[in-house]
N, C-alpha and C. Protein backbone atom coordinates (compact mmCIF):
# COMPACT_ATOMS: atom_id res chain seq x y z
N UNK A 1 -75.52 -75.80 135.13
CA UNK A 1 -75.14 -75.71 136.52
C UNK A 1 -74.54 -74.33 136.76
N UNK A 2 -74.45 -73.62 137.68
CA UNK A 2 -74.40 -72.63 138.33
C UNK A 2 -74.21 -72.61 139.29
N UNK A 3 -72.44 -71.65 139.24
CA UNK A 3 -71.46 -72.43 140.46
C UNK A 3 -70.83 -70.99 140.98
N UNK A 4 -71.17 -70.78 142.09
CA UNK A 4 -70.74 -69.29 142.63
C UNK A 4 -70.08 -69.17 144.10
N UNK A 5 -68.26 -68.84 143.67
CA UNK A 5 -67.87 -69.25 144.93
C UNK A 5 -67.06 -68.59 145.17
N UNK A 6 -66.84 -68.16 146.34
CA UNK A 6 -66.00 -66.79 146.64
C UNK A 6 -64.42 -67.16 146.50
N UNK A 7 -63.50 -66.18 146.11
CA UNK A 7 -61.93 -66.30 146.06
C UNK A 7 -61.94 -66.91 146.69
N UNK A 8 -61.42 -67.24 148.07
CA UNK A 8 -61.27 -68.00 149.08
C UNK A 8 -61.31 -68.91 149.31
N UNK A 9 -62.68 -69.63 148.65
CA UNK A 9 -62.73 -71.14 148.72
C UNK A 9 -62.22 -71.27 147.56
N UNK A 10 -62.31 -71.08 146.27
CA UNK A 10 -61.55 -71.60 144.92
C UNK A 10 -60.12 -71.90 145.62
N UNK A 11 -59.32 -71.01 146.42
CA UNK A 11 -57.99 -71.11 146.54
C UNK A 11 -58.13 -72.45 147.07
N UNK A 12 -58.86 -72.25 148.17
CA UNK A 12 -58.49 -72.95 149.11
C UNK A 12 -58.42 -74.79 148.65
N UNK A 13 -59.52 -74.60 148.03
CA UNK A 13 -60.11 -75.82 146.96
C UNK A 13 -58.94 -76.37 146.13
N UNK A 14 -58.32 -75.50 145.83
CA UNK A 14 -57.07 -75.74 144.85
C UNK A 14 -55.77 -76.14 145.39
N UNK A 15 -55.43 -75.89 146.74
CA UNK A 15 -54.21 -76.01 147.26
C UNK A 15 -53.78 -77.36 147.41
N UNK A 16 -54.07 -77.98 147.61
CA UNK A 16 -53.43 -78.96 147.96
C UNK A 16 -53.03 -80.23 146.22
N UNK A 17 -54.10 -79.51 145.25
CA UNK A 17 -53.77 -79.92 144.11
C UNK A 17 -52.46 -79.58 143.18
N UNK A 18 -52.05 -80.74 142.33
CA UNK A 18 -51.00 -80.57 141.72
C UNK A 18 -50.94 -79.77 140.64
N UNK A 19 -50.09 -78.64 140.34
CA UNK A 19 -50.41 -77.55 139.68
C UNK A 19 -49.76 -77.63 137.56
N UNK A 20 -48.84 -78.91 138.29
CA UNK A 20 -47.86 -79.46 137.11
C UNK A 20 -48.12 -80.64 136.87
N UNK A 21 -48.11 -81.24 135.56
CA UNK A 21 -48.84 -82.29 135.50
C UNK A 21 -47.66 -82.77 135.06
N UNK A 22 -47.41 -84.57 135.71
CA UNK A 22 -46.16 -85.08 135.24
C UNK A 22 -45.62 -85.34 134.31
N UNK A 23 -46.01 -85.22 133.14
CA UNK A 23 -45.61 -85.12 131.52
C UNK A 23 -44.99 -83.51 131.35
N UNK A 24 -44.88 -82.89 132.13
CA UNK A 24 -44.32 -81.81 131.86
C UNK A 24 -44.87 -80.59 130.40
N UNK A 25 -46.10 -81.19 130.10
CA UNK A 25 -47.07 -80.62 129.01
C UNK A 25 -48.02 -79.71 129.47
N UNK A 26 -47.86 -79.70 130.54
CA UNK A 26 -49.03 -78.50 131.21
C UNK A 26 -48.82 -78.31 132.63
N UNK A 27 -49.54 -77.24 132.81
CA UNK A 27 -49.54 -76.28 134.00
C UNK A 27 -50.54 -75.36 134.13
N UNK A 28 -50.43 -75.34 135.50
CA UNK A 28 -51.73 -73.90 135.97
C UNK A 28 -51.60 -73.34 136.65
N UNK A 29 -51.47 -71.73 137.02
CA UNK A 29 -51.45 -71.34 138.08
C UNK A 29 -52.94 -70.53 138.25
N UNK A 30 -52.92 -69.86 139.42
CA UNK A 30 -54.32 -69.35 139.69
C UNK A 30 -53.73 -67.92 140.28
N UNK A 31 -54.58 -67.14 140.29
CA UNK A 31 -54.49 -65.79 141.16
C UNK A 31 -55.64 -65.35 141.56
N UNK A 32 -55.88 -64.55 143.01
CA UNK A 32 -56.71 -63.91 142.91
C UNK A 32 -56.99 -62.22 142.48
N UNK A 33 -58.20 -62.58 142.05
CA UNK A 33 -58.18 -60.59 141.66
C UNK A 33 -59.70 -60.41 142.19
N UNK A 34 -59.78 -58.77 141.72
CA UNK A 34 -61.26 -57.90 141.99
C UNK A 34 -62.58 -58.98 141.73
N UNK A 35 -61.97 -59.45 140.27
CA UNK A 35 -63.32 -60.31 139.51
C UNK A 35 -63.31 -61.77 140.57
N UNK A 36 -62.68 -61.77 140.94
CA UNK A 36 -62.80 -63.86 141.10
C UNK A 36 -61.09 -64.39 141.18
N UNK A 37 -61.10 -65.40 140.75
CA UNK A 37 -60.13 -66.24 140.52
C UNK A 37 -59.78 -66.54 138.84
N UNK A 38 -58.50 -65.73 138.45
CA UNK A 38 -57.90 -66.08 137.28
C UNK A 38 -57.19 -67.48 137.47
N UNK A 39 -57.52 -68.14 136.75
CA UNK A 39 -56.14 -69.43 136.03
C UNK A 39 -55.50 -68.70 135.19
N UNK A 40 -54.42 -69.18 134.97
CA UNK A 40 -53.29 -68.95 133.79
C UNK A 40 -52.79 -70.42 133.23
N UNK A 41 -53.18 -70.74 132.20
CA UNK A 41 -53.02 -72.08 132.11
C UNK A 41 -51.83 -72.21 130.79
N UNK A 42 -50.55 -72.94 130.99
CA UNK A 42 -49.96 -73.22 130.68
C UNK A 42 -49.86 -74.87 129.56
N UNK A 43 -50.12 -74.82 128.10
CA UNK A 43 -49.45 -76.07 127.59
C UNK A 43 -49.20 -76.20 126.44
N UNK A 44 -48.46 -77.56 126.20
CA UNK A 44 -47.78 -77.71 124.81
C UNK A 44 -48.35 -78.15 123.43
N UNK A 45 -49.60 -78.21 123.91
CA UNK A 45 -50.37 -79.10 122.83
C UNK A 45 -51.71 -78.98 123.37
N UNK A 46 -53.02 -79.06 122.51
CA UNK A 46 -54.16 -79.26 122.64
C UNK A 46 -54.56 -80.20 123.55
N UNK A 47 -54.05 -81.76 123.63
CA UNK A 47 -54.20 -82.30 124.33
C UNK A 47 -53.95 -81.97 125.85
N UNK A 48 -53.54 -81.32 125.78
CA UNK A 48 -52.42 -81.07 127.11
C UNK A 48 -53.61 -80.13 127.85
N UNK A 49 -53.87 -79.05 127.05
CA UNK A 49 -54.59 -78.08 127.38
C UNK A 49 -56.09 -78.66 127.80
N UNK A 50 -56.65 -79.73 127.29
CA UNK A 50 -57.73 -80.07 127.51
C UNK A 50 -57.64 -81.09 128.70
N UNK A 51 -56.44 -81.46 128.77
CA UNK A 51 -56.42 -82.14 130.29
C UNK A 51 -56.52 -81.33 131.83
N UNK A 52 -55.74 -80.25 131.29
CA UNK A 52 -56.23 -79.15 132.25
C UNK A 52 -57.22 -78.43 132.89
N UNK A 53 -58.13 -78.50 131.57
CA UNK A 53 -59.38 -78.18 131.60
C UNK A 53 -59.83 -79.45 132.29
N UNK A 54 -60.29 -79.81 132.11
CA UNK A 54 -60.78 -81.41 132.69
C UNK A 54 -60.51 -81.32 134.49
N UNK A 55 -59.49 -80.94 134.52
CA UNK A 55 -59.20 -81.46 136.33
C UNK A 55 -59.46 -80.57 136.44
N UNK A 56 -59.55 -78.96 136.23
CA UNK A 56 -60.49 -77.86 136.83
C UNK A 56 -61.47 -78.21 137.27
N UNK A 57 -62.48 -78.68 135.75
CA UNK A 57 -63.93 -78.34 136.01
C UNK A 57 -64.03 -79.86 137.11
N UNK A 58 -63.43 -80.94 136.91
CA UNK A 58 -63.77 -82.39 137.84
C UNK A 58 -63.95 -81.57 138.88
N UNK A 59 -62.75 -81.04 139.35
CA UNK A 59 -62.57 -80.73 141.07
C UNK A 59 -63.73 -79.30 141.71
N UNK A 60 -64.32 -78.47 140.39
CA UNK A 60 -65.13 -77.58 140.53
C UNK A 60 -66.86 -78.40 140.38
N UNK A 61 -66.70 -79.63 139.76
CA UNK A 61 -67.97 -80.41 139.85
C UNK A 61 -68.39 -81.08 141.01
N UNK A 62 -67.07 -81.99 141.80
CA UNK A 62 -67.24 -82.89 143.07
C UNK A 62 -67.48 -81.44 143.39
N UNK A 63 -67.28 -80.54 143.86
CA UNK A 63 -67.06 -79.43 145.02
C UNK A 63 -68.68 -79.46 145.29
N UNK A 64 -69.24 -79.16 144.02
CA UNK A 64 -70.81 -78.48 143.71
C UNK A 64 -71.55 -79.29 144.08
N UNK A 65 -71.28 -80.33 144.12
CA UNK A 65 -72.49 -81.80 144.54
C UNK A 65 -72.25 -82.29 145.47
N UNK A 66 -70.80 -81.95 146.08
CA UNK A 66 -70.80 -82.54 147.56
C UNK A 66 -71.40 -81.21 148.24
N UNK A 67 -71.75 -79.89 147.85
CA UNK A 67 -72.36 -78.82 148.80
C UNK A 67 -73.29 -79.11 148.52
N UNK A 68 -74.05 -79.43 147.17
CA UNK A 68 -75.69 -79.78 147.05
C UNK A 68 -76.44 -80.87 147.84
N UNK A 69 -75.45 -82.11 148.37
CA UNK A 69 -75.65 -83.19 148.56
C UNK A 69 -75.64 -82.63 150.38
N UNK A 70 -74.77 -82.06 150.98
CA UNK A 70 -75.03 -81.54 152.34
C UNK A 70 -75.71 -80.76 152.52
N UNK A 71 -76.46 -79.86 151.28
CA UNK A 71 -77.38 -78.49 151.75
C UNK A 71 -79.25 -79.42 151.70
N UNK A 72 -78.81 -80.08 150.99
CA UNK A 72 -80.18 -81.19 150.66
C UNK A 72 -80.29 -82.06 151.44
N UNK A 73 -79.44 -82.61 151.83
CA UNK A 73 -79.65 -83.89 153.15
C UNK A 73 -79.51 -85.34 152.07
């Protein structure tokens, strides 16, 4: 899959999500730069870190198929 999306919407995509996860084992912040959108991902453990990963790519997957699913009909 091949997912190309300007600063703007990543932010925007992201805001309203929780940036701290309630176990206090991880964190993320985001920035924008020249390239795109950096994360900075914050955690205490592998596990932790791979949970992070996980709700990125979820919320970067619904994004991609709910635009595929409205550009397709």
């Amino acid at each position: 899959m091949l997912l190309c999306l300007r600063s703007e919407q990543v932010m925007k995509l992201f805001a309203p999500e929780e940036k701290k996860f309630p176990n206090n084992r991880a964190s993320y912040s985001m920035k924008e730069t020249n390239e795109g959108v950096k994360f900075k991902i914050e955690y205490l453990d592998i596990t932790a870190l791979k949970a992070v990963i996980n709700s990125i790519t979820t919320i970067l997957i619904i994004y991609s198929k709910t635009n595929e699913i409205i550009k397709n009909g």
